[in-house]
N, C-alpha and C. Protein backbone atom coordinates (compact mmCIF):
# COMPACT_ATOMS: atom_id res chain seq x y z
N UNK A 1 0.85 -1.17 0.00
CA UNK A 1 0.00 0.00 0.00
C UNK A 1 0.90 1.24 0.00
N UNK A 2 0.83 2.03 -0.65
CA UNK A 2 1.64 3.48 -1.25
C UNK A 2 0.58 4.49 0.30
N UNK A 3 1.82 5.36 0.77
CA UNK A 3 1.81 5.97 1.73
C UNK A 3 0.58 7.24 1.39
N UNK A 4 0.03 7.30 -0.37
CA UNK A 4 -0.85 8.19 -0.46
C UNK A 4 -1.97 7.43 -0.18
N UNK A 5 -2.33 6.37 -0.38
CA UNK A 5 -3.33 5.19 -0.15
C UNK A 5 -3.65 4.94 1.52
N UNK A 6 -2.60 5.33 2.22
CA UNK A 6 -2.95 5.27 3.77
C UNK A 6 -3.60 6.01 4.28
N UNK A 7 -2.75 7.45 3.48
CA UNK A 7 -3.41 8.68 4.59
C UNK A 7 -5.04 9.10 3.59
N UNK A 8 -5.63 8.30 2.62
CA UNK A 8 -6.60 8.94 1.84
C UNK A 8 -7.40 7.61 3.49
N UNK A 9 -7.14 6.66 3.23
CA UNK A 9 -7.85 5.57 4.25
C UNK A 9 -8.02 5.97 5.47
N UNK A 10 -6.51 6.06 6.12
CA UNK A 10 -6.85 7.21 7.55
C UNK A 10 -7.67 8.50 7.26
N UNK A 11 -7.39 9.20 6.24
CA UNK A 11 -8.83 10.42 6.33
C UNK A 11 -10.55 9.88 6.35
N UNK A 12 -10.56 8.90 5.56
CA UNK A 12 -11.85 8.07 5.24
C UNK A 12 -12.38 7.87 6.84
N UNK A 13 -11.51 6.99 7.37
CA UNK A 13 -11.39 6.29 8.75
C UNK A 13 -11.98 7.69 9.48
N UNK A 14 -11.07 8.98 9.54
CA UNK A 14 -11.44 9.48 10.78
C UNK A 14 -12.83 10.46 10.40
N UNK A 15 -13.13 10.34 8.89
CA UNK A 15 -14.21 11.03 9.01
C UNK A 15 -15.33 10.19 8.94
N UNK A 16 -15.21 8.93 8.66
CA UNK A 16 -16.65 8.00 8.82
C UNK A 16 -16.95 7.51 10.66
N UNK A 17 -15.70 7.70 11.12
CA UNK A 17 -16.08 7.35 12.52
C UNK A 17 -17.17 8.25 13.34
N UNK A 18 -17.04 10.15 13.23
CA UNK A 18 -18.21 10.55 14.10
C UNK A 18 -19.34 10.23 13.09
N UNK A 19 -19.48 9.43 11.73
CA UNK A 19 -20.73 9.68 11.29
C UNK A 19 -21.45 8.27 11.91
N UNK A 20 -20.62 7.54 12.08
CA UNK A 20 -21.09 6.17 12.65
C UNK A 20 -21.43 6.39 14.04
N UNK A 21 -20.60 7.07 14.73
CA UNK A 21 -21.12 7.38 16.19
C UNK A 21 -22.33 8.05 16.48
N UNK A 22 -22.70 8.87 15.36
CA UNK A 22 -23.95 9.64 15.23
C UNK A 22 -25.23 8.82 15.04
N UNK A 23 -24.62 7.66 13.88
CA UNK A 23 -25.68 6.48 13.49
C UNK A 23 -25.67 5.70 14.40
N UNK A 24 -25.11 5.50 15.38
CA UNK A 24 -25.54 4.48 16.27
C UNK A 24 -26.20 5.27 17.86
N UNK A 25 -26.07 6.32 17.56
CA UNK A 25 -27.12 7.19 18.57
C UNK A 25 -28.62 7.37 17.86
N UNK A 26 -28.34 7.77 16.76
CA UNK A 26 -29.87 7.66 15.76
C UNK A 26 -30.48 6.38 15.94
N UNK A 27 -29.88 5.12 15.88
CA UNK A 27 -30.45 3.88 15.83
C UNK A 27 -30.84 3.39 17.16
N UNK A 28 -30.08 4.12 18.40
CA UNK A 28 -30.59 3.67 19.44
C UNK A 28 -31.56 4.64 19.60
N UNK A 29 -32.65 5.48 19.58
CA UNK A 29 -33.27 6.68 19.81
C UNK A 29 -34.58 6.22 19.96
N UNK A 30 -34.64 4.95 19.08
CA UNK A 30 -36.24 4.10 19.17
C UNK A 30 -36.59 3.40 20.50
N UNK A 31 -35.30 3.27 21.27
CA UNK A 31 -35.89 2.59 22.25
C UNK A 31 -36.06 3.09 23.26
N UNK A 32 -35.33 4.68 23.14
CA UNK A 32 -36.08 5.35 24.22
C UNK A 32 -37.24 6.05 24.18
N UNK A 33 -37.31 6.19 25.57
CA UNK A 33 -39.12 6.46 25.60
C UNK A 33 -39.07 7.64 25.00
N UNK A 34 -39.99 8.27 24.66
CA UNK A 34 -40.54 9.38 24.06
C UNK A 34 -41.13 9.76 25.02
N UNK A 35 -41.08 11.15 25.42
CA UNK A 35 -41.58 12.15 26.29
C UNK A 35 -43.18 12.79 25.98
N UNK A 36 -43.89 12.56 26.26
CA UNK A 36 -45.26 13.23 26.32
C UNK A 36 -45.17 14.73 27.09
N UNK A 37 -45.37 15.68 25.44
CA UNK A 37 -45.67 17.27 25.97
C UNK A 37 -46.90 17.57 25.98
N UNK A 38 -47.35 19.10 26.58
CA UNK A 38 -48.68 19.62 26.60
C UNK A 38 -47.86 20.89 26.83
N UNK A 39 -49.00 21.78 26.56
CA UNK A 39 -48.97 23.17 26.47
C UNK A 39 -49.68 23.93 27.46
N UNK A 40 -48.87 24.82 27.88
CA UNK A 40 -49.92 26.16 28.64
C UNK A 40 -49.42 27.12 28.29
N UNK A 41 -50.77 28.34 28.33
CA UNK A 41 -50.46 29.93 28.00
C UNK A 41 -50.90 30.42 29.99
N UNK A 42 -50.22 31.11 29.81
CA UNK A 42 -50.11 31.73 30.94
C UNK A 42 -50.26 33.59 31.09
N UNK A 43 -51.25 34.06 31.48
CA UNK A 43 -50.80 35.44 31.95
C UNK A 43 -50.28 36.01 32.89
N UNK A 44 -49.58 37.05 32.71
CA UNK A 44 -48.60 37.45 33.42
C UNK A 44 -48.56 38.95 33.64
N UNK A 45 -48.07 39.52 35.12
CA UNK A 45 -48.83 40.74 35.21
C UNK A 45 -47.51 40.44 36.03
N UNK A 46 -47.05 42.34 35.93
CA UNK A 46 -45.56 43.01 36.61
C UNK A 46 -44.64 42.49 36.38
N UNK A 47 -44.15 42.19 35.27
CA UNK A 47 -43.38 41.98 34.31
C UNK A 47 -43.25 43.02 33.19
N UNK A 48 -42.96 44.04 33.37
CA UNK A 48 -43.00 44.96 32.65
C UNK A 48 -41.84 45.59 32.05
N UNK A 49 -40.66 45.13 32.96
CA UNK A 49 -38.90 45.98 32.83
C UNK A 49 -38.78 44.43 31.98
N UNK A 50 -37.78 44.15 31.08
CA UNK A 50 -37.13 43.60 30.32
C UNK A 50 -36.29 42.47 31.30
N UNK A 51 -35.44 42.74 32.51
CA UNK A 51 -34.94 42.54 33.65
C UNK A 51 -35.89 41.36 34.14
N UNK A 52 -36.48 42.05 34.87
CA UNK A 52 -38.11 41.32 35.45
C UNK A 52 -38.26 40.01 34.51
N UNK A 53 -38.80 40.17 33.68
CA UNK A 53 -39.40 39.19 32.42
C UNK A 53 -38.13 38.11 31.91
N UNK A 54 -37.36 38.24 32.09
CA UNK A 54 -35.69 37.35 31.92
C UNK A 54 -35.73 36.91 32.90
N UNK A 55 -35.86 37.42 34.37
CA UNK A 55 -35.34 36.53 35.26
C UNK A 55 -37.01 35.86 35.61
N UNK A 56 -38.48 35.99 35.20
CA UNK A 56 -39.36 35.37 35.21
C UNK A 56 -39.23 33.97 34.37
N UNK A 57 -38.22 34.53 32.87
CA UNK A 57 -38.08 33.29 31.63
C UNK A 57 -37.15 32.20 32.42
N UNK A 58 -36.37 32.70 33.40
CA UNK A 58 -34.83 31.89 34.19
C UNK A 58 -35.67 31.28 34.95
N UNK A 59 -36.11 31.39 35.89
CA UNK A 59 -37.18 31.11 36.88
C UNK A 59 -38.25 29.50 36.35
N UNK A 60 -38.88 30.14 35.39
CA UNK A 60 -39.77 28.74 35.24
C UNK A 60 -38.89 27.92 34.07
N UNK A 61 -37.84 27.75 33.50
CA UNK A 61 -37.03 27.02 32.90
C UNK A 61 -36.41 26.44 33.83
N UNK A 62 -36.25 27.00 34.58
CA UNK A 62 -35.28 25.94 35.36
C UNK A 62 -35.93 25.07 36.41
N UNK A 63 -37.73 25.31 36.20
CA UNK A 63 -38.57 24.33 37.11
C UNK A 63 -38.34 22.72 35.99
N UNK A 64 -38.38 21.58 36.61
CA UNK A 64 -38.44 20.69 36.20
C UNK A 64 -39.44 19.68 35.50
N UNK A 65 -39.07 19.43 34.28
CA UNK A 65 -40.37 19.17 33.58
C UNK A 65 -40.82 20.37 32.52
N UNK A 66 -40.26 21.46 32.61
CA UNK A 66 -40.34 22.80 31.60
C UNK A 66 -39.48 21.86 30.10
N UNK A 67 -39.89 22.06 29.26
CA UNK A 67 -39.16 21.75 27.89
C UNK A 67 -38.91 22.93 27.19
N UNK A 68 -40.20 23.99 27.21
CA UNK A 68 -39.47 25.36 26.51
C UNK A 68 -40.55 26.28 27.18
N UNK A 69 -40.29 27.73 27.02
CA UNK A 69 -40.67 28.63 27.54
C UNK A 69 -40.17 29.64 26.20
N UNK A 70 -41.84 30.67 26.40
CA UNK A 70 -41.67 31.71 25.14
C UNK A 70 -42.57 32.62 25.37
N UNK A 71 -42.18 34.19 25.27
CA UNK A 71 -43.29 34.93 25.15
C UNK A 71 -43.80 35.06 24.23
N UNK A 72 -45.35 35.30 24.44
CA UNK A 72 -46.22 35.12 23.08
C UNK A 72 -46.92 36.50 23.11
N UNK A 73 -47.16 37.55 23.87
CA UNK A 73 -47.30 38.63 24.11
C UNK A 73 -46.50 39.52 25.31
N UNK A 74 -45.35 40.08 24.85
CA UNK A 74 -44.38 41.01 25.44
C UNK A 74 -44.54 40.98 26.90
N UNK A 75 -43.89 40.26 27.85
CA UNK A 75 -44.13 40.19 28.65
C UNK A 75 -45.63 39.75 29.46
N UNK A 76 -46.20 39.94 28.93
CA UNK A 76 -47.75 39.17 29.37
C UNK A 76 -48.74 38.06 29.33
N UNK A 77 -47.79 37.55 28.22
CA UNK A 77 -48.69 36.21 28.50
C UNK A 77 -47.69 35.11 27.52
N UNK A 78 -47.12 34.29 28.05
CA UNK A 78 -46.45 33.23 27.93
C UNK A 78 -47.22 32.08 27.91
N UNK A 79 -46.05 30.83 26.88
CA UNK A 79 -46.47 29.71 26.31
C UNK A 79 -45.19 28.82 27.03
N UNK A 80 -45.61 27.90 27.70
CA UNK A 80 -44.91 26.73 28.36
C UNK A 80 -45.32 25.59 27.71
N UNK A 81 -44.67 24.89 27.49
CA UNK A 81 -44.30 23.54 27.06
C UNK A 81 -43.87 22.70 28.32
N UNK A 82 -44.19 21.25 28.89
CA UNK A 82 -44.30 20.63 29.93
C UNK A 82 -44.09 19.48 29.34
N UNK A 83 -43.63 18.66 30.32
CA UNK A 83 -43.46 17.13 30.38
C UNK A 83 -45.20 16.65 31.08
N UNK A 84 -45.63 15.95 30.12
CA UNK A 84 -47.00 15.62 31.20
C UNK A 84 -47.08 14.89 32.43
N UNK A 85 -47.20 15.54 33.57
CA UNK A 85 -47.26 15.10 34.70
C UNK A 85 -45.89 15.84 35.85
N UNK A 86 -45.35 16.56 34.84
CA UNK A 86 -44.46 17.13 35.62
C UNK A 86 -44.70 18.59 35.54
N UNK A 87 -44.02 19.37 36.11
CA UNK A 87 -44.19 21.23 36.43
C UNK A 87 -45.41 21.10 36.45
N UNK A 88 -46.34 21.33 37.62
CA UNK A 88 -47.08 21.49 38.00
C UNK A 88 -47.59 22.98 37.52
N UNK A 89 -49.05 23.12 37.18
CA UNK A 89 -49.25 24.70 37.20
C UNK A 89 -48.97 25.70 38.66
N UNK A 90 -49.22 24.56 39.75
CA UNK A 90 -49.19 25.79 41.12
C UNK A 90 -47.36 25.93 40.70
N UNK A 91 -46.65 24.91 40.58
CA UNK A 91 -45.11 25.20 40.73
C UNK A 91 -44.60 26.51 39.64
N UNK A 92 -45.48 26.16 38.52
CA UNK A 92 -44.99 27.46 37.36
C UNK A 92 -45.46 28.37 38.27
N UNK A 93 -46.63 28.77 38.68
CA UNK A 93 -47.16 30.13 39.43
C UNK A 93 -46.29 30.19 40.41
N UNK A 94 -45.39 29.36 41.46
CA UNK A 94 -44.80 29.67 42.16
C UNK A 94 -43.37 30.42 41.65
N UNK A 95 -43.01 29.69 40.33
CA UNK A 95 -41.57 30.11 39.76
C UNK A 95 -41.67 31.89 39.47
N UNK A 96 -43.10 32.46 39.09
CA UNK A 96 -43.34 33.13 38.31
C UNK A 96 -43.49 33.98 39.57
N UNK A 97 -43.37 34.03 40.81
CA UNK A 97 -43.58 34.52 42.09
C UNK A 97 -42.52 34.83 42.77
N UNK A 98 -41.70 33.84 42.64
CA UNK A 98 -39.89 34.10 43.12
C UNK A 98 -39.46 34.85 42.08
N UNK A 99 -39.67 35.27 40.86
CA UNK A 99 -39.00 36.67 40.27
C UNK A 99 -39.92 37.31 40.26
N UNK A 100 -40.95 37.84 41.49
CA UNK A 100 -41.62 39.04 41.54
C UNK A 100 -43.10 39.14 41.04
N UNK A 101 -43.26 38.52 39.85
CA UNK A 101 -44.31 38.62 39.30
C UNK A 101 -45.91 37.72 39.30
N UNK A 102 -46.99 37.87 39.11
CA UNK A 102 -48.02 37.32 39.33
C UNK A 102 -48.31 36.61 37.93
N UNK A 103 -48.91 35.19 38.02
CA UNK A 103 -48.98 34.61 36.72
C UNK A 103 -50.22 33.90 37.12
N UNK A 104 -51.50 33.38 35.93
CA UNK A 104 -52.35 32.81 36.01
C UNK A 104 -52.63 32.04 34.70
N UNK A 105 -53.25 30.50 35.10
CA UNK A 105 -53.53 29.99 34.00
C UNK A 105 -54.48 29.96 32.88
N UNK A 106 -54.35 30.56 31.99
CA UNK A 106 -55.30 31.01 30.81
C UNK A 106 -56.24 29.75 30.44
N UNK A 107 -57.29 29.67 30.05
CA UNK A 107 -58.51 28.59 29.46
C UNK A 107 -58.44 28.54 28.19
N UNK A 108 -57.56 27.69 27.61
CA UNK A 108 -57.60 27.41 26.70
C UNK A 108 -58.21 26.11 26.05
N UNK A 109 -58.63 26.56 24.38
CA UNK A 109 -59.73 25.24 23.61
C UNK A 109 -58.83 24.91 22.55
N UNK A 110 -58.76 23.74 22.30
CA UNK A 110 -58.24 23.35 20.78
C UNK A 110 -59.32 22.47 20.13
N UNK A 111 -59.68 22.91 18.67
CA UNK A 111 -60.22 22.23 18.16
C UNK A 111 -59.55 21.80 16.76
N UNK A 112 -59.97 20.66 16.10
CA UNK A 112 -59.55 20.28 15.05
C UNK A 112 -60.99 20.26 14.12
N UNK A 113 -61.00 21.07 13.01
CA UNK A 113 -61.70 21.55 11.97
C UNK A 113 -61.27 20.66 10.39
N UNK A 114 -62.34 20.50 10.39
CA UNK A 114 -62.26 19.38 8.66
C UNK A 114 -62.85 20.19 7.26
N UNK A 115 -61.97 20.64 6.42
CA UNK A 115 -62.52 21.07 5.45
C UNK A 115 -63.84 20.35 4.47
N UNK A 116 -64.45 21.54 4.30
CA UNK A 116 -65.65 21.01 3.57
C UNK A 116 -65.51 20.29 2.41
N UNK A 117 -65.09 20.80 1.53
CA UNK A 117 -64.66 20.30 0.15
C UNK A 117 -62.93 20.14 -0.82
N UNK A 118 -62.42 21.26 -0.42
CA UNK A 118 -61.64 21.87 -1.07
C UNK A 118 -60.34 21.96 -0.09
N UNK A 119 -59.23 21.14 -0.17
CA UNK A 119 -57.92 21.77 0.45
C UNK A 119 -57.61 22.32 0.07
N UNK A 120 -56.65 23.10 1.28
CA UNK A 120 -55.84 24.16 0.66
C UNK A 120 -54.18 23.14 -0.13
N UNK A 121 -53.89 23.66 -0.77
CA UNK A 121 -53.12 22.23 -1.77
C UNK A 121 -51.61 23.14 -1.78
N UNK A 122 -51.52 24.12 -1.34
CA UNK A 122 -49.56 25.23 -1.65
C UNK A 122 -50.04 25.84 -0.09
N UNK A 123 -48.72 26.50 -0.19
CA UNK A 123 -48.40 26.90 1.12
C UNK A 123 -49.01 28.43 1.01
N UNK A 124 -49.26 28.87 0.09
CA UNK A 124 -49.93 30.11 -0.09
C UNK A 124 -51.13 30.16 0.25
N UNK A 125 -52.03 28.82 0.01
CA UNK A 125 -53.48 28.53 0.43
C UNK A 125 -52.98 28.26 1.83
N UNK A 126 -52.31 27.34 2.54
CA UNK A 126 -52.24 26.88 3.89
C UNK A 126 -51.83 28.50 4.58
N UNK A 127 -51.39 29.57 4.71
CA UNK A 127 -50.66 30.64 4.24
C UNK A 127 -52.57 31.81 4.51
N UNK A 128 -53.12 31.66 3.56
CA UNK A 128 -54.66 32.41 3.89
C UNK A 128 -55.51 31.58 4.86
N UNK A 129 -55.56 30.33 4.88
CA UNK A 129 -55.88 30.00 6.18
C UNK A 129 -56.00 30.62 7.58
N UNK A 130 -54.18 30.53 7.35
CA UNK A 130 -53.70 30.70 8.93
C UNK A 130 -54.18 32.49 9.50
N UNK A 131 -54.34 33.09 8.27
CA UNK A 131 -54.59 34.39 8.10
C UNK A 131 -55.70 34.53 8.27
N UNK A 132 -56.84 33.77 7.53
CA UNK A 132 -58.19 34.09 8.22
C UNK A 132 -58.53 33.45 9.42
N UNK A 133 -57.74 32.58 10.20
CA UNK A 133 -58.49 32.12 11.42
C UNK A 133 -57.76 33.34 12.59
N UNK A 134 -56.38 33.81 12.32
CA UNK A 134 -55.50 34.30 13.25
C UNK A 134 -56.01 35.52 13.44
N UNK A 135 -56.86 35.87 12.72
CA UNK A 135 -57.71 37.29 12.62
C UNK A 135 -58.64 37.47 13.49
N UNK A 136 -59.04 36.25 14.28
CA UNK A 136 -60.29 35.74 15.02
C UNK A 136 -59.55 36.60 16.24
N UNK A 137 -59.99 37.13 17.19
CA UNK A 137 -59.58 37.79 18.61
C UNK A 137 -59.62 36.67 19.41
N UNK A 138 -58.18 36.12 20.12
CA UNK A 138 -58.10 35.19 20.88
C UNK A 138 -57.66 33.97 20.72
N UNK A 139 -57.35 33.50 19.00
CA UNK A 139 -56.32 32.91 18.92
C UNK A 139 -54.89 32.91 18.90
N UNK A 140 -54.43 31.32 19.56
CA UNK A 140 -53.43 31.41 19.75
C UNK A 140 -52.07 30.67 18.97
N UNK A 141 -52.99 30.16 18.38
CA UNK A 141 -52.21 28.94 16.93
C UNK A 141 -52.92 27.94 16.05
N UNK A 142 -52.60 28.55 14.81
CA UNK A 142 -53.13 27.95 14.04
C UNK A 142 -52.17 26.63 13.04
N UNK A 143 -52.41 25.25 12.97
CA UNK A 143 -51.50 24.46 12.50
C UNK A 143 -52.31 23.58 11.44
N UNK A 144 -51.28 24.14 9.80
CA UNK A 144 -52.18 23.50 8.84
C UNK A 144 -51.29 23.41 7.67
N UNK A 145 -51.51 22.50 6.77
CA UNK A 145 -50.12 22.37 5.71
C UNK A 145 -50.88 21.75 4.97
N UNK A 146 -50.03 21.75 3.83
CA UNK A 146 -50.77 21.94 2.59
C UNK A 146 -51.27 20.26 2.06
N UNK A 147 -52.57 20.33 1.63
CA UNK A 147 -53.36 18.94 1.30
C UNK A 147 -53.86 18.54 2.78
N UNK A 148 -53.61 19.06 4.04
CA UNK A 148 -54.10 18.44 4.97
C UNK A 148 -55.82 18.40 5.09
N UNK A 149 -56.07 17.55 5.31
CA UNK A 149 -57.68 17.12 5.51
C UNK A 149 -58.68 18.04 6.35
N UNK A 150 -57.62 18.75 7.54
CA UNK A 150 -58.28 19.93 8.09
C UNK A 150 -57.53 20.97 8.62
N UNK A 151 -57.98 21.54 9.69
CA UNK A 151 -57.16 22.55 10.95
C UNK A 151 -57.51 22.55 12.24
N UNK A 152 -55.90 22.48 12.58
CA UNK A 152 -56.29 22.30 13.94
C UNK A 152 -55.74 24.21 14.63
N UNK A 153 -56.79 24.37 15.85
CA UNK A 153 -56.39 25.65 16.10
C UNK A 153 -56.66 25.96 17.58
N UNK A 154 -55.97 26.25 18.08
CA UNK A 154 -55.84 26.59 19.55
C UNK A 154 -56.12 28.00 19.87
N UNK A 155 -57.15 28.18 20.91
CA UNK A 155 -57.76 29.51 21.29
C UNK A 155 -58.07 29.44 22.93
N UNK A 156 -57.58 31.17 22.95
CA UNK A 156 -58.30 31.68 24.58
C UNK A 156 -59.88 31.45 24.39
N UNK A 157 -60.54 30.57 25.21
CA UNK A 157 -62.11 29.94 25.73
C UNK A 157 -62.55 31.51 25.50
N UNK A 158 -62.17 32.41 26.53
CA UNK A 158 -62.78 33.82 26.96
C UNK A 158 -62.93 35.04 25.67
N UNK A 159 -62.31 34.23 24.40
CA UNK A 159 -62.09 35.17 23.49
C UNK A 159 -62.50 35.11 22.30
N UNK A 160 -62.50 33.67 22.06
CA UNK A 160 -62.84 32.95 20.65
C UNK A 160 -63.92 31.91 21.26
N UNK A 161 -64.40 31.54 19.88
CA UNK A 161 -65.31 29.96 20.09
C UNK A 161 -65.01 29.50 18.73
N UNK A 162 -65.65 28.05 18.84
CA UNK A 162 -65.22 27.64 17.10
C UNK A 162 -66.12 28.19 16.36
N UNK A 163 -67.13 28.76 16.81
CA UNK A 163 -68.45 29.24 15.66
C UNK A 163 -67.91 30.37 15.23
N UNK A 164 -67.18 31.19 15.94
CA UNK A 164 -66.35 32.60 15.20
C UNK A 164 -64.99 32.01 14.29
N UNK A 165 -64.60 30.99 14.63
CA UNK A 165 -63.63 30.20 14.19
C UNK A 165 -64.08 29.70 12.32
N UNK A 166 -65.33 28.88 12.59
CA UNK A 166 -65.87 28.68 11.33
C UNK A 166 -65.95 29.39 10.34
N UNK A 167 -66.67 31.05 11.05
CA UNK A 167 -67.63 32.19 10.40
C UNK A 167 -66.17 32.52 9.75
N UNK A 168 -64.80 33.06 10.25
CA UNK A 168 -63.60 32.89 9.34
C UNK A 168 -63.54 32.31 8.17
N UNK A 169 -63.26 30.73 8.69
CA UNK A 169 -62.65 29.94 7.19
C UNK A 169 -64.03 29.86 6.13
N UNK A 170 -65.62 30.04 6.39
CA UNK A 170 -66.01 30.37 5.51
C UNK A 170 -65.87 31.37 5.03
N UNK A 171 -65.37 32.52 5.09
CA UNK A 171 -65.10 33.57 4.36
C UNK A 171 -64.00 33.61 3.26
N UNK A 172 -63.37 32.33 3.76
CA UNK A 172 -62.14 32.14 1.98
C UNK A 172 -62.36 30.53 1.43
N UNK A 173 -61.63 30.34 0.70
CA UNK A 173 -61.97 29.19 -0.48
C UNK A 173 -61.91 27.64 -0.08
N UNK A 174 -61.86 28.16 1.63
CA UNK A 174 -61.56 26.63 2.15
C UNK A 174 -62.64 27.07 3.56
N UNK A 175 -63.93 26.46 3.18
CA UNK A 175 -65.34 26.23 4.45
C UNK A 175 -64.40 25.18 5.03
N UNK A 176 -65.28 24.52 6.51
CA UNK A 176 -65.15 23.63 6.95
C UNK A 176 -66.83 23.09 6.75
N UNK A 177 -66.37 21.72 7.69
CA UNK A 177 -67.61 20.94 7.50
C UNK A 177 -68.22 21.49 9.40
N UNK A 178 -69.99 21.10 8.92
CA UNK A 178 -70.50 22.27 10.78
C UNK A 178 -69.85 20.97 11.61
């Protein structure tokens, strides 16, 4: 074997090794359990300095069982992500208490909506969707892609209903079914 033939093999060698180490973390990944999330929106009051609201974001991240944390309105009302059965809502309200501030759990509805006839089929149709439901006062996410069979959409109880939800998507080229 010619000494250019080694070092092309040793390069081969040292760059297929992290890809194999990677593939044998990918291949073991099935047998671990999979984590069950859920969602909460949360409002939030005296949180108003930039300061405040960082060390409120430090605070319930570092409660256990948090997976992500995000404001969804500037300081006032936050979206937690949870391990189910873990971070308790009293424990988030408590986290949200040790940096000062008062937090409560919002009533939230998700429904999943089935188009009447017609998908939306490009991302431009999935795209006016998201636009006519997000228009509704009180939603909080709308999740829909293109050819999907329906929509699913998450709303404040106190703000929205699905019948204002509907009265939307009939207004563009994609009704639902009542």
């Amino acid at each position: 074997m010619t000494p250019t033939r080694i070092l092309i093999a040793l390069a081969l060698a040292l760059f297929a090794l992290p890809c194999l180490e990677a593939f044998a973390e990918d291949s073991a990944a099935p047998s671990r359990k999979k984590l069950k999330l859920e969602y909460l929106y949360m409002t939030v009051t005296g949180a108003k300095a930039d300061r405040v609201a960082a060390a409120a974001k430090r605070r319930v991240e570092a409660v256990t069982g948090v997976h992500s944390f995000a404001w969804t309105t500037a300081h006032s009302e936050a979206k937690i992500v949870r391990v189910v059965g873990r971070a308790s809502t009293a424990t988030l309200v408590a986290a949200f208490k040790e940096a000062g501030v008062s937090a409560a759990a919002m009533d939230i509805g998700q429904i999943y909506l089935v188009f009447a006839k017609k998908r939306p089929d490009c991302e431009g149709c999935t795209n006016k969707v998201r636009v006519a439901v997000m228009a509704v006062k009180g939603t909080k996410e709308v999740l829909v892609k293109p050819k999907d069979a329906g929509v699913t959409v998450v709303y404040d109880k106190k703000k929205a209903t699905p019948e204002k939800i509907k009265r939307a998507l009939a207004g563009t080229r994609y009704p639902v079914k009542p």
